[in-house]
Protein backbone atom coordinates (compact mmCIF):
# COMPACT_ATOMS: atom_id res chain seq x y z
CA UNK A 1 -21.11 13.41 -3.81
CA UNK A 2 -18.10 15.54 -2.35
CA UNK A 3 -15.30 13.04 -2.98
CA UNK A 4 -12.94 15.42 -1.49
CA UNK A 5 -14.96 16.02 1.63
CA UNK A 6 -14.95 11.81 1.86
CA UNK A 7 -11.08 12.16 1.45
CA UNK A 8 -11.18 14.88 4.10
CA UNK A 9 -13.53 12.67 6.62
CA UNK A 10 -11.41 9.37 5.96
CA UNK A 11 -8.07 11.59 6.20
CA UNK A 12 -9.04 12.89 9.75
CA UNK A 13 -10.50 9.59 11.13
CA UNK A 14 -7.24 7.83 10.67
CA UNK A 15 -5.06 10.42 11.85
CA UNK A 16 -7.71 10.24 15.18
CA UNK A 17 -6.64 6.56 15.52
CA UNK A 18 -2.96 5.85 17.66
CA UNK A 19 -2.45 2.46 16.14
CA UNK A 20 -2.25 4.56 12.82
CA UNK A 21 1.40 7.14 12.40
CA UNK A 22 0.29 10.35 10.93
CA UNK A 23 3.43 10.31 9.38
CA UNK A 24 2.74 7.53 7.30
CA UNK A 25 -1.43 8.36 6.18
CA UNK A 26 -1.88 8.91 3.13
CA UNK A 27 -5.43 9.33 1.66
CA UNK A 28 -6.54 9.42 -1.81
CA UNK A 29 -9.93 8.72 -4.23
CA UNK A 30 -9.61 7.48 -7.47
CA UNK A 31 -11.85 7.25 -9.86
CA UNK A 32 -13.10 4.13 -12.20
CA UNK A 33 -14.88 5.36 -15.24
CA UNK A 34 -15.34 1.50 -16.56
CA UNK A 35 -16.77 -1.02 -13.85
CA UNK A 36 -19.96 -2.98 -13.80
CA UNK A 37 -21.78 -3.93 -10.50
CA UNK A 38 -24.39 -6.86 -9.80
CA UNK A 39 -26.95 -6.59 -12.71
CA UNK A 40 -24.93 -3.73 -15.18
CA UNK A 41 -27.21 -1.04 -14.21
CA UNK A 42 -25.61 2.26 -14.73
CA UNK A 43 -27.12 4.19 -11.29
CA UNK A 44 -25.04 0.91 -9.16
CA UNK A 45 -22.05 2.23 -7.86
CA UNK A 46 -19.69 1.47 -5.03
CA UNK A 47 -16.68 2.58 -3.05
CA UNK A 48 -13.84 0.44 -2.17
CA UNK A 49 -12.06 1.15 0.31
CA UNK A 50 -8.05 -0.13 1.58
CA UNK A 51 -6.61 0.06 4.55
CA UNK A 52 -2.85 -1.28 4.14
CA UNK A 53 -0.45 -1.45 7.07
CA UNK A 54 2.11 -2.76 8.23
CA UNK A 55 2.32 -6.06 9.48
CA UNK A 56 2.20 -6.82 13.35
CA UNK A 57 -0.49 -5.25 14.47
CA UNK A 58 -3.21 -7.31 16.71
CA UNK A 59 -6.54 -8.37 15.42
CA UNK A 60 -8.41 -6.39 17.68
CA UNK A 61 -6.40 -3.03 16.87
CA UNK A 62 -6.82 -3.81 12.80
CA UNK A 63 -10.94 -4.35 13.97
CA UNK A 64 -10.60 -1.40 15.81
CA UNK A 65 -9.11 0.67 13.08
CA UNK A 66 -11.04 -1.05 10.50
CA UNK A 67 -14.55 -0.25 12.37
CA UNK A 68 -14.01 3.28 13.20
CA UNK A 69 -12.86 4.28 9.35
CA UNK A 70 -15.74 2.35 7.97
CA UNK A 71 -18.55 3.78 10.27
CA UNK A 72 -17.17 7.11 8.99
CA UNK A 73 -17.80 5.66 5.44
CA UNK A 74 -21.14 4.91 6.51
CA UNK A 75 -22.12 8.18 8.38
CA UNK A 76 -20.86 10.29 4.91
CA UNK A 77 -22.82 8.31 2.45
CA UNK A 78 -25.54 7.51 4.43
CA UNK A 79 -27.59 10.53 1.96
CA UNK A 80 -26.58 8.50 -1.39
CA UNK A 81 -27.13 5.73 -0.28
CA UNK A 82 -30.70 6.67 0.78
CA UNK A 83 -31.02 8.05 -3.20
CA UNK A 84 -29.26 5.10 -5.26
CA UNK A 85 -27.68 1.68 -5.52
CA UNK A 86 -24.19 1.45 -3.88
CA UNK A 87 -21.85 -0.94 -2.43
CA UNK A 88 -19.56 -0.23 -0.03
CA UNK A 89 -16.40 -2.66 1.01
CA UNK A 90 -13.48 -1.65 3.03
CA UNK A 91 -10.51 -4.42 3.62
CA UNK A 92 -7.54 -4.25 5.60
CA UNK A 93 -4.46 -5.57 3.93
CA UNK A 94 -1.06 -5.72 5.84
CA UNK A 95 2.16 -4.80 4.11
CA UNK A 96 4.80 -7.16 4.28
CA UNK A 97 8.01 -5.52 5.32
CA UNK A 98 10.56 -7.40 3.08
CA UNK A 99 8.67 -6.53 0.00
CA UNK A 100 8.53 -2.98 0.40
CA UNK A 101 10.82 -0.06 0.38
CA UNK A 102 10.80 3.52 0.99
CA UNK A 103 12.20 6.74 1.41
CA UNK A 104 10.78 9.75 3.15
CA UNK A 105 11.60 13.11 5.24
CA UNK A 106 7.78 13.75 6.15
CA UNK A 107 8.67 13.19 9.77
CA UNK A 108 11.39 15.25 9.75
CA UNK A 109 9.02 18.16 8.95
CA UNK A 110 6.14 17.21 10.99
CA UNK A 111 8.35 17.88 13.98
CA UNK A 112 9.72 21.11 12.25
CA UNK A 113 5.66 22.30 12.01
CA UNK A 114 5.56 21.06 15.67
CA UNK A 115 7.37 23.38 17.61
């Protein structure tokens, strides 16, 4: 599988979806060498999948975000999983504000690129 081209597909999904800054995206894989699924078998796999934002959003925007990020998901490994055991999950967590800090200029230079 194209892990990077999954990255890619996630990556532009979310930046398609208003409820989501494209400031703030950030998409990454990473990879678990040691895991064991169901019975052990070595061909199970699975992809797990977290969406974290931050708190406030409504339950219908979170479903809508959540649904339209997993059917991509679906529609990329639909081949594999036609070929092999897989599992695929995908949660929404929200952040909560007062337990998180940060420090960025990435706006700053996505208005720079804008004009």
């Amino acid at each position: 599988m194209d892990v990077e081209a999954l990255v890619s597909a996630m990556h532009d999904t979310a930046i398609g979806i208003d409820a989501l800054p494209m400031a703030g995206i950030r998409t990454r894989a990473i990879r678990h060498d040691h895991y064991k699924i169901a019975d052990g078998h070595e061909d199970n796999a699975y992809i797990y999948v977290t969406l974290r934002i931050m708190a406030g959003r409504s339950t219908e925007t979170r479903k809508d975000a959540g649904e339209r990020l997993f059917s991509t998901l679906r529609e990329f490994i639909e081949p594999v999983f036609k070929q092999r055991p897989i599992l695929l999950s995908f949660e929404i967590q929200e952040i909560d504000p007062e337990a998180r800090w940060k420090h960025s200029n990435i706006r700053d230079y996505l208005a720079e690129r804008a004009r």
